[in-house]
Protein backbone atom coordinates (compact mmCIF):
# COMPACT_ATOMS: atom_id res chain seq x y z
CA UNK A 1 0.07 -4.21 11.70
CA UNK A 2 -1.90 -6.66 13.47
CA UNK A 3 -2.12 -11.01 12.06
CA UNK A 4 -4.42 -13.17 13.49
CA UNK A 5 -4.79 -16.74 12.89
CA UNK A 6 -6.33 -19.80 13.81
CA UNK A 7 -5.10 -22.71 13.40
CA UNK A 8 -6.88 -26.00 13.67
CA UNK A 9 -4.86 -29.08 15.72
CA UNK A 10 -5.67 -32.70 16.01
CA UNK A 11 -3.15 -32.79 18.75
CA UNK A 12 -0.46 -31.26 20.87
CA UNK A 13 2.65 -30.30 19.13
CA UNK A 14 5.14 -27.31 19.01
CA UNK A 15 5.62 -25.54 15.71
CA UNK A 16 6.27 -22.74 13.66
CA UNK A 17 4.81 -20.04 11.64
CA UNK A 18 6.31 -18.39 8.58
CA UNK A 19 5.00 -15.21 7.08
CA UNK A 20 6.49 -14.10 3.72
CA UNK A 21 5.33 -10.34 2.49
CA UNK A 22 6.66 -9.55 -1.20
CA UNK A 23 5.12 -6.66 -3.29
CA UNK A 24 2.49 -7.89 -5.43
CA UNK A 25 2.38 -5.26 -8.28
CA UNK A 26 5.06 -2.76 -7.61
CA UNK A 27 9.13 -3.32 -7.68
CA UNK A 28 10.61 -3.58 -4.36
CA UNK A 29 11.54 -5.59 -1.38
CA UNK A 30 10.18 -8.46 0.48
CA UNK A 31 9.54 -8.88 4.14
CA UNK A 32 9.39 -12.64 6.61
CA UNK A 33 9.22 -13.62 10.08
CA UNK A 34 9.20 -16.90 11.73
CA UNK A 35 7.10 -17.22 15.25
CA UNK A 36 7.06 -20.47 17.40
CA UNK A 37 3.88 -21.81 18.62
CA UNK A 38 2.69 -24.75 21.16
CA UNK A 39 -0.49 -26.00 19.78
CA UNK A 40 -2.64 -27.68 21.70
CA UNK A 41 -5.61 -29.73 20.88
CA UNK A 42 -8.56 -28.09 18.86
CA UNK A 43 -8.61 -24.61 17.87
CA UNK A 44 -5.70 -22.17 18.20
CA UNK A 45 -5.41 -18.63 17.76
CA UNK A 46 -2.56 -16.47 17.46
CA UNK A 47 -2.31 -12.48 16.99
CA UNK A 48 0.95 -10.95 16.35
CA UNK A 49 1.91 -7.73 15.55
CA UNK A 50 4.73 -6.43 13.61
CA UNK A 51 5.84 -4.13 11.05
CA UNK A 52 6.85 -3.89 7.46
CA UNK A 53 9.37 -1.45 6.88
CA UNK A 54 9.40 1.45 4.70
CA UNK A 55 5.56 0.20 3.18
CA UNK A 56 4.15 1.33 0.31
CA UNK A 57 0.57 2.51 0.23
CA UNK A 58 -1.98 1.99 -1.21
CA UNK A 59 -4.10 5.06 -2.48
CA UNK A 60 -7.46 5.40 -4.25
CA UNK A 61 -7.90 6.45 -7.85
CA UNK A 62 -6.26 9.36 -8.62
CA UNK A 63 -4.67 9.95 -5.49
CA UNK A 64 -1.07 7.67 -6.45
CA UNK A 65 -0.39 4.24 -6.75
CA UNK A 66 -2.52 1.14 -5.79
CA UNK A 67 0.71 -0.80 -4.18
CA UNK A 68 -0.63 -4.18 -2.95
CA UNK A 69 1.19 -6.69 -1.41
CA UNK A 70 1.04 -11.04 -0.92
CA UNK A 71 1.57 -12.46 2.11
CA UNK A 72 2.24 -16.31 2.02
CA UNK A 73 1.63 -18.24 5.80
CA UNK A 74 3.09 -21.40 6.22
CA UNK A 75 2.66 -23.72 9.22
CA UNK A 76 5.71 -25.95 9.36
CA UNK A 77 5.65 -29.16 12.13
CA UNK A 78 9.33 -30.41 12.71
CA UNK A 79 10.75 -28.62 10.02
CA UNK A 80 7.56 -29.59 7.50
CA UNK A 81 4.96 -27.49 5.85
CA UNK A 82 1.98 -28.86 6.84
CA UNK A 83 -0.63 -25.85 5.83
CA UNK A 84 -0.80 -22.47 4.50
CA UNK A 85 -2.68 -19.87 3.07
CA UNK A 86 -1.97 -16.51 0.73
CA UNK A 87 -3.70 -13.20 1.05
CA UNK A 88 -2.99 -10.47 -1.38
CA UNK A 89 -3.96 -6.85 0.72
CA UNK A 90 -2.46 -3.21 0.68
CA UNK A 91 -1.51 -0.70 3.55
CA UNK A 92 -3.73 2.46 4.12
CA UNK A 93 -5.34 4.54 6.40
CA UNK A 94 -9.15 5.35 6.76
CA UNK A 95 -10.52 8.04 9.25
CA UNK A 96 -13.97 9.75 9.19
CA UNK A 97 -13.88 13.31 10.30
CA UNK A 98 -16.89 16.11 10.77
CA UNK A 99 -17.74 18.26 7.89
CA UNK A 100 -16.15 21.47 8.38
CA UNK A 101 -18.99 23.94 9.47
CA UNK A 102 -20.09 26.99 7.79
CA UNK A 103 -17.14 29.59 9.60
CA UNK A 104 -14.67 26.73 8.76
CA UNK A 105 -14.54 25.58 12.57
CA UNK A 106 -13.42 21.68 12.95
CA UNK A 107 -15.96 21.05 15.16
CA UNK A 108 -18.10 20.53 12.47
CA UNK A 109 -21.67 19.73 12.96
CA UNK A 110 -22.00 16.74 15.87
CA UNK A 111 -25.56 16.16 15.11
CA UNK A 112 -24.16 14.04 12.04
CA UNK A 113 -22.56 11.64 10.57
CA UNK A 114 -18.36 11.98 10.00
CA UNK A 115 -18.92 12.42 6.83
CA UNK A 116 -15.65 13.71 5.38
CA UNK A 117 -13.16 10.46 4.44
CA UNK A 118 -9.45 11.25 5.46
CA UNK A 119 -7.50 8.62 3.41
CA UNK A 120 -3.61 8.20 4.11
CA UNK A 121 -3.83 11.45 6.22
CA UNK A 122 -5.40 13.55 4.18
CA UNK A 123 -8.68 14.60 3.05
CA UNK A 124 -10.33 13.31 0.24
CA UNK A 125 -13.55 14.49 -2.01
CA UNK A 126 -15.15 11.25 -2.91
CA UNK A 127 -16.06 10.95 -6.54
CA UNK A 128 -18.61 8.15 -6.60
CA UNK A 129 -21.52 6.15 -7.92
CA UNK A 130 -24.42 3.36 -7.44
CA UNK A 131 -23.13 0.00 -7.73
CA UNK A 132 -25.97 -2.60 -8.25
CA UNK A 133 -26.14 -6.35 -9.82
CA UNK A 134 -24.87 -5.84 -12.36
CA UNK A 135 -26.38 -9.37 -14.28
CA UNK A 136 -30.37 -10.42 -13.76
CA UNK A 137 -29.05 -13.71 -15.54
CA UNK A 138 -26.82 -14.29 -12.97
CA UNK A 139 -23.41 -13.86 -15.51
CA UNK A 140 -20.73 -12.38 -12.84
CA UNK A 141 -17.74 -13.25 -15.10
CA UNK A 142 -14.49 -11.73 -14.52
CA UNK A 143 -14.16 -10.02 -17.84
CA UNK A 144 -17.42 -8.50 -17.46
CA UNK A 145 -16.63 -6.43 -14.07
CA UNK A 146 -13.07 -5.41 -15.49
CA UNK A 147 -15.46 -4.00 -18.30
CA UNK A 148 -17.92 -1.74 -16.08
CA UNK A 149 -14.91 -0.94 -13.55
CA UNK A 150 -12.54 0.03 -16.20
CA UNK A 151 -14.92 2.42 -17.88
CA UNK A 152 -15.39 3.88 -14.13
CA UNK A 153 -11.77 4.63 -13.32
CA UNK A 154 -11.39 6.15 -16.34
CA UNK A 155 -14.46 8.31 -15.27
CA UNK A 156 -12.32 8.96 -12.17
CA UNK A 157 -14.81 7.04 -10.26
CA UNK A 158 -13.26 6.67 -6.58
CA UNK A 159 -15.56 5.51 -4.71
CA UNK A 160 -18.75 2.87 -5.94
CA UNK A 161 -21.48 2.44 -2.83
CA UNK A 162 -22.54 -1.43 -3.26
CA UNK A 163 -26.11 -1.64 -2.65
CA UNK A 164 -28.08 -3.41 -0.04
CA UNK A 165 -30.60 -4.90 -2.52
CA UNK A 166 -28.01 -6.43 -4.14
CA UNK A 167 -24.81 -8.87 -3.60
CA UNK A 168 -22.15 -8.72 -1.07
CA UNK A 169 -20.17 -9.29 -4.30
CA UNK A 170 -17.77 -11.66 -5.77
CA UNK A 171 -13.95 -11.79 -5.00
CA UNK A 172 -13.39 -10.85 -8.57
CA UNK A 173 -15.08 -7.47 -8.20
CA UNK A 174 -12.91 -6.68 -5.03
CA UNK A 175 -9.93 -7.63 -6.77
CA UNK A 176 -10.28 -5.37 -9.61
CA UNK A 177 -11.63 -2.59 -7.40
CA UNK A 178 -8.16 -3.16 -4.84
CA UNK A 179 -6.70 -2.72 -8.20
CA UNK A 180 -7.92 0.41 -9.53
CA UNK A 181 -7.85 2.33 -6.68
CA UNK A 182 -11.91 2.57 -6.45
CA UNK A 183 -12.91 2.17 -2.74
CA UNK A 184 -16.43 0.43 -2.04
CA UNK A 185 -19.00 1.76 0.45
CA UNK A 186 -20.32 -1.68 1.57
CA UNK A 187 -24.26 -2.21 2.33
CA UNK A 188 -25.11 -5.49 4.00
CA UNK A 189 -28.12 -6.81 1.69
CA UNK A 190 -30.93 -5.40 3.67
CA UNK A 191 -33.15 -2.92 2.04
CA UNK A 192 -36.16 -1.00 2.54
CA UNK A 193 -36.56 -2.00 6.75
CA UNK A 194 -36.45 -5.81 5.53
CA UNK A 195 -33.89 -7.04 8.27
CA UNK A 196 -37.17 -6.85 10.17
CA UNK A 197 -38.40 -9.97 8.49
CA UNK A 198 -35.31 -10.81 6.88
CA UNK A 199 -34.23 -14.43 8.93
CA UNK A 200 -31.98 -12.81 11.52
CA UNK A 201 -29.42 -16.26 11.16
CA UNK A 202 -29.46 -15.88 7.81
CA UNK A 203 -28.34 -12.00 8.21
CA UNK A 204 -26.01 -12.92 10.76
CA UNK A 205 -24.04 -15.74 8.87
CA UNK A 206 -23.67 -13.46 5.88
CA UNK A 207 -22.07 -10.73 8.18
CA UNK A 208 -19.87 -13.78 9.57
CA UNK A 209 -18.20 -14.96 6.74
CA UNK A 210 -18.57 -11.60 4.75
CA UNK A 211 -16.62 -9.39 7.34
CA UNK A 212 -13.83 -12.48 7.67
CA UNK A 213 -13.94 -12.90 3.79
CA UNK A 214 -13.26 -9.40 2.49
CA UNK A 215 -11.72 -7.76 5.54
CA UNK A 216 -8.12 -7.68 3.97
CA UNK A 217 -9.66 -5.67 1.52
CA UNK A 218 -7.68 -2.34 1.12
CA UNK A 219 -10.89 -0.94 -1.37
CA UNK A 220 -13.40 -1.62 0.98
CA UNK A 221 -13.24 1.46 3.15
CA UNK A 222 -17.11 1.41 4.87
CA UNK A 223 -19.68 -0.65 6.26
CA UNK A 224 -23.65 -0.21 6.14
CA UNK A 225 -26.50 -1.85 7.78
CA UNK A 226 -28.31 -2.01 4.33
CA UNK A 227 -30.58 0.47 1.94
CA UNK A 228 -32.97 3.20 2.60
CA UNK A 229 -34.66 1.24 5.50
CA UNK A 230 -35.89 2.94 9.23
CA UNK A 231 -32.92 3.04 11.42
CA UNK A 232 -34.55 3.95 14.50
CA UNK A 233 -32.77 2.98 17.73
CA UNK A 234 -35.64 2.53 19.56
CA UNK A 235 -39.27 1.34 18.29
CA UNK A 236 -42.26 0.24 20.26
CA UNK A 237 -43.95 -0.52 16.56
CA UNK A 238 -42.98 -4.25 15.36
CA UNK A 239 -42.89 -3.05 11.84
CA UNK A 240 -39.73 -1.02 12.98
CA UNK A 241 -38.08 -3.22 14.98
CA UNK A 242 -34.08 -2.24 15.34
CA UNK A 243 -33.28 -5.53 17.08
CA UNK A 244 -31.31 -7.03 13.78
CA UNK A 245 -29.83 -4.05 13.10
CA UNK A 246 -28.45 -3.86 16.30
CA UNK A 247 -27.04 -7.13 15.61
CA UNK A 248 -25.18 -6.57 12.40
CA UNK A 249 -23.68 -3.13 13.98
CA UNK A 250 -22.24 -4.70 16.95
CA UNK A 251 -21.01 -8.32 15.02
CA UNK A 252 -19.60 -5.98 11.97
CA UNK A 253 -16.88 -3.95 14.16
CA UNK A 254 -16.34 -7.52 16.64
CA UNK A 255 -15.17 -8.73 13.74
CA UNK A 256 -13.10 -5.86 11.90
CA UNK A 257 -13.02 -2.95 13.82
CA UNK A 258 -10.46 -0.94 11.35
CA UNK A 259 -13.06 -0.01 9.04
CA UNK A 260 -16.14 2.89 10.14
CA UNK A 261 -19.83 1.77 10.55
CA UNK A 262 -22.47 3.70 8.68
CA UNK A 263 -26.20 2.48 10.90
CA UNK A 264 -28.28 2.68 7.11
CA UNK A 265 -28.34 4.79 4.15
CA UNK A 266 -29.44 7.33 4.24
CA UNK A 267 -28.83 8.19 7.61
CA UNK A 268 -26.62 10.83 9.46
CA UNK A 269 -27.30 13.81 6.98
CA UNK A 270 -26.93 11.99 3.92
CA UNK A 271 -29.53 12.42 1.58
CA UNK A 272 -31.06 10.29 -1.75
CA UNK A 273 -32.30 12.52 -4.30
CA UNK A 274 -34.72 10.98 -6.56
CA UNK A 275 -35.90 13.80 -8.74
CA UNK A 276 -33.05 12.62 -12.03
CA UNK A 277 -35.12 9.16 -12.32
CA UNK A 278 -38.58 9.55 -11.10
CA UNK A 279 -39.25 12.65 -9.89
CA UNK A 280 -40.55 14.66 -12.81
CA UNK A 281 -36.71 15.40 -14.29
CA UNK A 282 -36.46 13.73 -17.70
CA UNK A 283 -32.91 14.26 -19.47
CA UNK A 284 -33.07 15.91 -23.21
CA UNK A 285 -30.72 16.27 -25.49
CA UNK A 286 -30.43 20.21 -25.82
């Protein structure tokens, strides 16, 4: 596993960091390490690696346990704390594999997207849904996404794709979603080819802090330049101008690269289908 951190000085000094990993919601054993530093002046950053033994993973819905974990830093100067931070997160794998082609080769079919999700090693069928605003009135209480997220793990929801016309979401949803196992399928909030007049800044500072915000995240398991816009990657016509999109895919893996990149939606061989709300399909009771 990899920990970066940066660390803010007002001047020189030598000191040490201390990293304290203890099981969050399961029984079992803790984990520290100490590392010495020489700050200097200004901004520091440190990346160390290391490894927890014998982890415990965390798995989506249905697949086992959602084992999380807390790590507690703290920044100690001669001896002192000084600063520190906590980060709750869980251990897992993501890959993104071809579908299998017709004769069962693995070769799949190139000319698309990975689409099939290998979680923890092993191949998964996703079980998923829209995830929208869920509040016109603006009422993103707690107890109100435990309600709609409860009633979707118990629908053996898996998987929820959070939609580009909507919010990059609040902690509290990706807390409850980290722990019920239900992975997220995460659209920047661009929809309908409106990163073309969308003000790129803007865009960009929400992909900033966003990725660095929610990239401990053990639910959120894909990226997504936004909804059902043009993703061409080349356009001569203003109206479908790739530039920003360009942007957000090369800033979104600079700044988390463990996570898979999805250019818009759909895109790749995914498809929408439209015809169960306004296409001409209207549910009856039989």
């Amino acid at each position: 596993m990899l920990l970066s951190v940066d660390i803010d000085a007002a001047s020189s000094a030598g000191a040490e960091l201390f990293a304290r990993f203890s099981p969050a919601n399961f029984e079992g054993n803790g984990y520290t390490f100490r590392k010495a530093l020489s700050l200097k002046e200004g901004r520091n950053n440190t990346t160390l690696s290391f490894r927890i033994p014998e982890p415990r993973l965390w798995n989506l819905n249905g697949m086992g346990e959602q084992n999380l974990y807390t790590m507690t830093l703290t920044l100690l100067v001669d001896g002192l704390p000084v600063d520190g931070c906590t980060v709750r997160f869980g251990i897992r794998t993501i890959e993104m594999l071809p579908v299998p082609a017709s004769d069962g080769s693995a070769e799949g079919t190139p000319d698309r997207y990975n689409w099939t999700f290998v979680i923890n090693g092993k191949p998964t069928f996703m079980k998923g849904t829209g995830w929208c605003t869920t509040d016109a009135l603006m009422r993103f209480t707690r107890q109100r996404y435990d309600s709609f997220l409860t009633a979707a793990k118990k629908q053996n929801v898996n998987i929820v794709r959070a939609w580009g016309g909507g919010l990059v979401e609040t902690d509290d949803f990706y807390d409850l979603c980290d722990e019920y196992g239900i992975a997220v399928f995460r659209e920047w909030p661009t929809a309908w080819g409106s990163y073309v007049f969308q003000p790129t800044e803007v865009l960009a500072e929400t992909v900033r802090y966003g990725v660095k915000r929610l990239r401990n995240r053990a639910s959120l398991i894909l990226r997504c330049g936004g909804n059902e816009g043009p993703a061409p990657l080349e356009s001569e016509d203003p109206a479908f101008d790739p530039t920003v999109l360009h942007l957000l895919g090369r800033m979104t893996p600079e700044l988390d690269g463990t996570r898979p990149w999805h250019r818009q939606e759909p895109f790749g061989g995914s498809l929408h289908n439209y015809t169960a709300s306004w296409g001409g399909s209207i549910p009856r009771r039989a």
